[in-house]
N, C-alpha and C. Protein backbone atom coordinates (compact mmCIF):
# COMPACT_ATOMS: atom_id res chain seq x y z
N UNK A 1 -41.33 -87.27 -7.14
CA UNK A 1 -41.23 -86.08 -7.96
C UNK A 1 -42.53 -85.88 -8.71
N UNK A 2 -43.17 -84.46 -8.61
CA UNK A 2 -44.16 -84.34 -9.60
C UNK A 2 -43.84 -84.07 -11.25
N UNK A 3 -44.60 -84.91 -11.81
CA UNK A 3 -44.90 -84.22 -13.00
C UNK A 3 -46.00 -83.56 -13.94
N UNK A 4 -45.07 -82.33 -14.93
CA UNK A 4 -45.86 -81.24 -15.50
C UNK A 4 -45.99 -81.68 -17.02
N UNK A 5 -47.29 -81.13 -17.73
CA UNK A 5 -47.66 -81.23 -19.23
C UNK A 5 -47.86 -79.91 -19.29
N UNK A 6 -46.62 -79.25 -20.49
CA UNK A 6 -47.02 -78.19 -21.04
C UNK A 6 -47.59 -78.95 -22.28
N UNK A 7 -48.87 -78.10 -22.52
CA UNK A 7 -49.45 -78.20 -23.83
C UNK A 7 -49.12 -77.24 -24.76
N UNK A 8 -49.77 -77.08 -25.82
CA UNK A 8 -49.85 -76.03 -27.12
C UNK A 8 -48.20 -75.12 -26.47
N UNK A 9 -47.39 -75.68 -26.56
CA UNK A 9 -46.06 -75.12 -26.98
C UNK A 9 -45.53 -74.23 -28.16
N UNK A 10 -45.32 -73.50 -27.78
CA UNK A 10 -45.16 -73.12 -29.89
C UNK A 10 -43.79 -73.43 -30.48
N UNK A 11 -43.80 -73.77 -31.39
CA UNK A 11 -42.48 -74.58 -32.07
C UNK A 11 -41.30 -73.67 -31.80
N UNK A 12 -41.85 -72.80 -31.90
CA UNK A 12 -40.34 -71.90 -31.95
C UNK A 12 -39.74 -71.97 -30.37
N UNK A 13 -40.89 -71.87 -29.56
CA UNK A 13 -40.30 -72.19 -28.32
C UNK A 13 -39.66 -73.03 -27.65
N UNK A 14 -39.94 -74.11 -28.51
CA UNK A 14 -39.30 -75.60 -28.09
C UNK A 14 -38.09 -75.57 -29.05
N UNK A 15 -37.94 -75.12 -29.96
CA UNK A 15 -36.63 -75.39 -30.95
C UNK A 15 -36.03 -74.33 -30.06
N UNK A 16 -35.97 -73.29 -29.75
CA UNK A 16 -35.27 -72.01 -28.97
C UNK A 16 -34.88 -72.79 -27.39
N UNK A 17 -35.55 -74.11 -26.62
CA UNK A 17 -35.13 -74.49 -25.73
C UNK A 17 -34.50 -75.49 -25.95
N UNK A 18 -34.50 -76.29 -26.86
CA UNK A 18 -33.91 -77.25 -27.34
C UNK A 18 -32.29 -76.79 -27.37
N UNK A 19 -32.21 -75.42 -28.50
CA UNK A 19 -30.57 -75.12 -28.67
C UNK A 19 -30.04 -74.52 -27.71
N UNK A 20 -30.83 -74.33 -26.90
CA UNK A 20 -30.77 -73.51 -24.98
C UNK A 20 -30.21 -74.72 -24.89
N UNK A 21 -30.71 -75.82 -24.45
CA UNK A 21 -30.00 -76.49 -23.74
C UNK A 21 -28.73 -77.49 -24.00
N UNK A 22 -28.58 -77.40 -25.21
CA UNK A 22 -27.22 -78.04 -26.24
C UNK A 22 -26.17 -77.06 -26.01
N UNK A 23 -26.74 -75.96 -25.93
CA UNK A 23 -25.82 -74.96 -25.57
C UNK A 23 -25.11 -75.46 -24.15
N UNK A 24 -25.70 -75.40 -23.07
CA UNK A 24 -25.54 -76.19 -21.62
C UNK A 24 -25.28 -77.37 -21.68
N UNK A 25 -25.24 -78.07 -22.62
CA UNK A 25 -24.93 -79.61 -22.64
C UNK A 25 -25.54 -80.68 -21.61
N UNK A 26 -26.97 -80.43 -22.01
CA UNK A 26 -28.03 -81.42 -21.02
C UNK A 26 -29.35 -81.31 -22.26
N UNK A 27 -30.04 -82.25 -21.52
CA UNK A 27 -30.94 -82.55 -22.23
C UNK A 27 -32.18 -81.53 -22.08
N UNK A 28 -33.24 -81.20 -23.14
CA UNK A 28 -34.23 -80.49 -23.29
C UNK A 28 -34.54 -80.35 -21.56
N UNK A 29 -35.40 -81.20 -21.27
CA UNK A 29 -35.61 -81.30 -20.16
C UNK A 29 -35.19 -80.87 -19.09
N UNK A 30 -34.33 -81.58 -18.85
CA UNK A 30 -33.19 -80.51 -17.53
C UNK A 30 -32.99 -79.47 -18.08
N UNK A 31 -33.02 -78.67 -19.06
CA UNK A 31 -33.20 -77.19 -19.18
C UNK A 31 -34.11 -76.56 -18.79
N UNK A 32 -35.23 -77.00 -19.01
CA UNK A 32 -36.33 -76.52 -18.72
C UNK A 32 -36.91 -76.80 -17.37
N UNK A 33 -36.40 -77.82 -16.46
CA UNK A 33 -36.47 -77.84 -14.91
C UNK A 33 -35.40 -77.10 -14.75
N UNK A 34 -34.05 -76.52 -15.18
CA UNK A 34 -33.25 -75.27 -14.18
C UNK A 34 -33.53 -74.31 -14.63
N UNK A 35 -34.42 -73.96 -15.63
CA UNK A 35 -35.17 -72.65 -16.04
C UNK A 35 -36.22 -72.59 -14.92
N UNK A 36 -36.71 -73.47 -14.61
CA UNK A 36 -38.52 -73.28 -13.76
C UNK A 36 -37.77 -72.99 -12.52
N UNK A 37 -37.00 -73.76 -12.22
CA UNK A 37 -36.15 -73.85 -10.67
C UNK A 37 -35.49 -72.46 -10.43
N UNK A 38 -34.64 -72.14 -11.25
CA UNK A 38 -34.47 -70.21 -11.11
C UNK A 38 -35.43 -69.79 -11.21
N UNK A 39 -36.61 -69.46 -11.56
CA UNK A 39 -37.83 -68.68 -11.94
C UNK A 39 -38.34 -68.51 -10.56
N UNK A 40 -38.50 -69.60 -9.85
CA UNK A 40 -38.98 -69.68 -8.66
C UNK A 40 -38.25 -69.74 -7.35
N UNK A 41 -37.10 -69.84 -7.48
CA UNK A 41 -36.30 -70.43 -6.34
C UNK A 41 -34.96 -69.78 -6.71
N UNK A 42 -35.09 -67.81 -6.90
CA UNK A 42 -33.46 -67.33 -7.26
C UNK A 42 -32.87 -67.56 -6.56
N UNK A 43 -31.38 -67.76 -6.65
CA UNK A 43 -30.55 -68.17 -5.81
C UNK A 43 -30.09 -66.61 -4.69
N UNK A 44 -30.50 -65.54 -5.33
CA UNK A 44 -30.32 -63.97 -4.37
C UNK A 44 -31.53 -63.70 -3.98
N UNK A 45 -32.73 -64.69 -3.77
CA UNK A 45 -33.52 -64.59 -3.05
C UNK A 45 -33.61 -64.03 -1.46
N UNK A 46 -34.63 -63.01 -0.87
CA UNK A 46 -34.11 -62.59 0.45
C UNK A 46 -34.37 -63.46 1.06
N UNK A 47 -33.77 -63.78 2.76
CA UNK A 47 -34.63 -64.60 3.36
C UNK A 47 -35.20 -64.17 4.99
N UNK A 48 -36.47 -64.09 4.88
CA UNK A 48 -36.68 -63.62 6.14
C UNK A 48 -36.06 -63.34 7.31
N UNK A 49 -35.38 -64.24 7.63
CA UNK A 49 -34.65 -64.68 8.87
C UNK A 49 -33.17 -63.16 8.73
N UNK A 50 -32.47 -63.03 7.62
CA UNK A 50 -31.63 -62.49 7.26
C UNK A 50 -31.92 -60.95 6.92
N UNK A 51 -33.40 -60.61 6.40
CA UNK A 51 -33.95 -59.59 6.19
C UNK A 51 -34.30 -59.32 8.21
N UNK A 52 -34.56 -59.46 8.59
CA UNK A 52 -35.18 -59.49 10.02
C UNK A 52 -33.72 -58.77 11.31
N UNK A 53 -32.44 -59.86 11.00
CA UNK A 53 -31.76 -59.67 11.61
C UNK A 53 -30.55 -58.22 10.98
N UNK A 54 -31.16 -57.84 9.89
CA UNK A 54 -30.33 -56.46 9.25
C UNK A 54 -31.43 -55.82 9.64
N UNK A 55 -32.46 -55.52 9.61
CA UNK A 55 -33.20 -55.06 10.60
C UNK A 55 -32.75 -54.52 11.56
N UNK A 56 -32.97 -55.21 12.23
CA UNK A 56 -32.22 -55.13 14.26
C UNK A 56 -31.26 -54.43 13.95
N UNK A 57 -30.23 -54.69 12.84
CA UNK A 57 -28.32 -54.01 12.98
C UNK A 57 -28.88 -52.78 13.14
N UNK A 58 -29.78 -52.32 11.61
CA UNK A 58 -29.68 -51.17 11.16
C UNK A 58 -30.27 -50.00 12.39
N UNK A 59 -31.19 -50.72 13.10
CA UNK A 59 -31.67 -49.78 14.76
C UNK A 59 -30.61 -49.76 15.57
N UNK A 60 -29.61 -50.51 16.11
CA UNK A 60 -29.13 -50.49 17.46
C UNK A 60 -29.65 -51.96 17.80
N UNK A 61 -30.09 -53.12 17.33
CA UNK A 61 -30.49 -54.20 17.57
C UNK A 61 -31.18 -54.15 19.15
N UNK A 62 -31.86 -54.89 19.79
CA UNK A 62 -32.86 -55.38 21.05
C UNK A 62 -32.27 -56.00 21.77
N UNK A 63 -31.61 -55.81 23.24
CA UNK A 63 -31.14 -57.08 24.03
C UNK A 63 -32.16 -57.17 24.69
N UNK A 64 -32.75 -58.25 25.23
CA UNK A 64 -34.13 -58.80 25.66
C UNK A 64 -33.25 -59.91 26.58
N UNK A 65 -33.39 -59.52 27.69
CA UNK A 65 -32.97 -60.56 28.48
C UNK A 65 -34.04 -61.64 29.76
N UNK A 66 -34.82 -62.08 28.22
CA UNK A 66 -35.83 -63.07 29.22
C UNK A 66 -35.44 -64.26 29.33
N UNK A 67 -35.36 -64.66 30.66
CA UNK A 67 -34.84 -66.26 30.28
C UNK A 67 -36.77 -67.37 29.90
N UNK A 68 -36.09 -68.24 29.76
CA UNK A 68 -36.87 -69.18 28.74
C UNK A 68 -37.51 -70.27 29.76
N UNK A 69 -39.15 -69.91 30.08
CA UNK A 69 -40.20 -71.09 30.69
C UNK A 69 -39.73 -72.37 30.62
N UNK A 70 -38.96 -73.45 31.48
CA UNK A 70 -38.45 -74.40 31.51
C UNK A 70 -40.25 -75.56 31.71
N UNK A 71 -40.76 -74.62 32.03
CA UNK A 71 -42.38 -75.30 32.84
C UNK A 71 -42.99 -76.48 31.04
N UNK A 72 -42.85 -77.92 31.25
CA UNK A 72 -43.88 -78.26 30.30
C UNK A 72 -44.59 -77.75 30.26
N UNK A 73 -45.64 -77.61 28.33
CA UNK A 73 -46.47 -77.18 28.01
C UNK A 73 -47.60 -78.86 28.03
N UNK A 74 -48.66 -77.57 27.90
CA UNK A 74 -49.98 -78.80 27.78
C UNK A 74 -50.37 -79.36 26.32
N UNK A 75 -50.47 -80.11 26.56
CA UNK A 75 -50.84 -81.24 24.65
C UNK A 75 -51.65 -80.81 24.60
N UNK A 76 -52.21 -80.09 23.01
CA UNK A 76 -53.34 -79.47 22.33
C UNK A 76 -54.53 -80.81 22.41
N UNK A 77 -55.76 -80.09 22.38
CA UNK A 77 -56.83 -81.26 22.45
C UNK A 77 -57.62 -80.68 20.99
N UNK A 78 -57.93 -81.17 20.77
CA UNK A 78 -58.40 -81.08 18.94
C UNK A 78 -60.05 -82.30 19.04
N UNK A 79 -60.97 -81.61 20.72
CA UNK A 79 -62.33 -82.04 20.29
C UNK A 79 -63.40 -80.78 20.28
């Protein structure tokens, strides 16, 4: 796990997360990692894959009927 240093905090901000998280009944800390963790990682986040395939609905979607190169591929050379 990484860890973060917030510096120059301002008091009020830390007393305002502090009763944030008494409120939730966890410690400072774990408040402030499921604050960062929603911030970045909403849970109604889109996801490509799902944005892509409403896509397709919303046209009439693509039947593509290629079948799939059974032929090995060649190992990349990286000189």
């Amino acid at each position: 796990m990484s860890v973060v240093t917030v510096r120059n905090l301002p008091e009020e901000t830390h007393r305002a997360l502090r009763l944030r998280a008494a409120e939730h009944g966890r410690s400072t800390e774990a408040e402030i990692r499921d604050i960062l963790e929603q911030a970045v990682r909403p849970a109604a986040r889109l996801m490509i894959g799902s944005a892509l395939a409403a896509f397709g609905e919303r046209f009439g979607g693509l039947d593509l009927d290629m079948p799939r190169d059974q032929a090995p591929t060649d190992p990349a050379v990286f000189e």
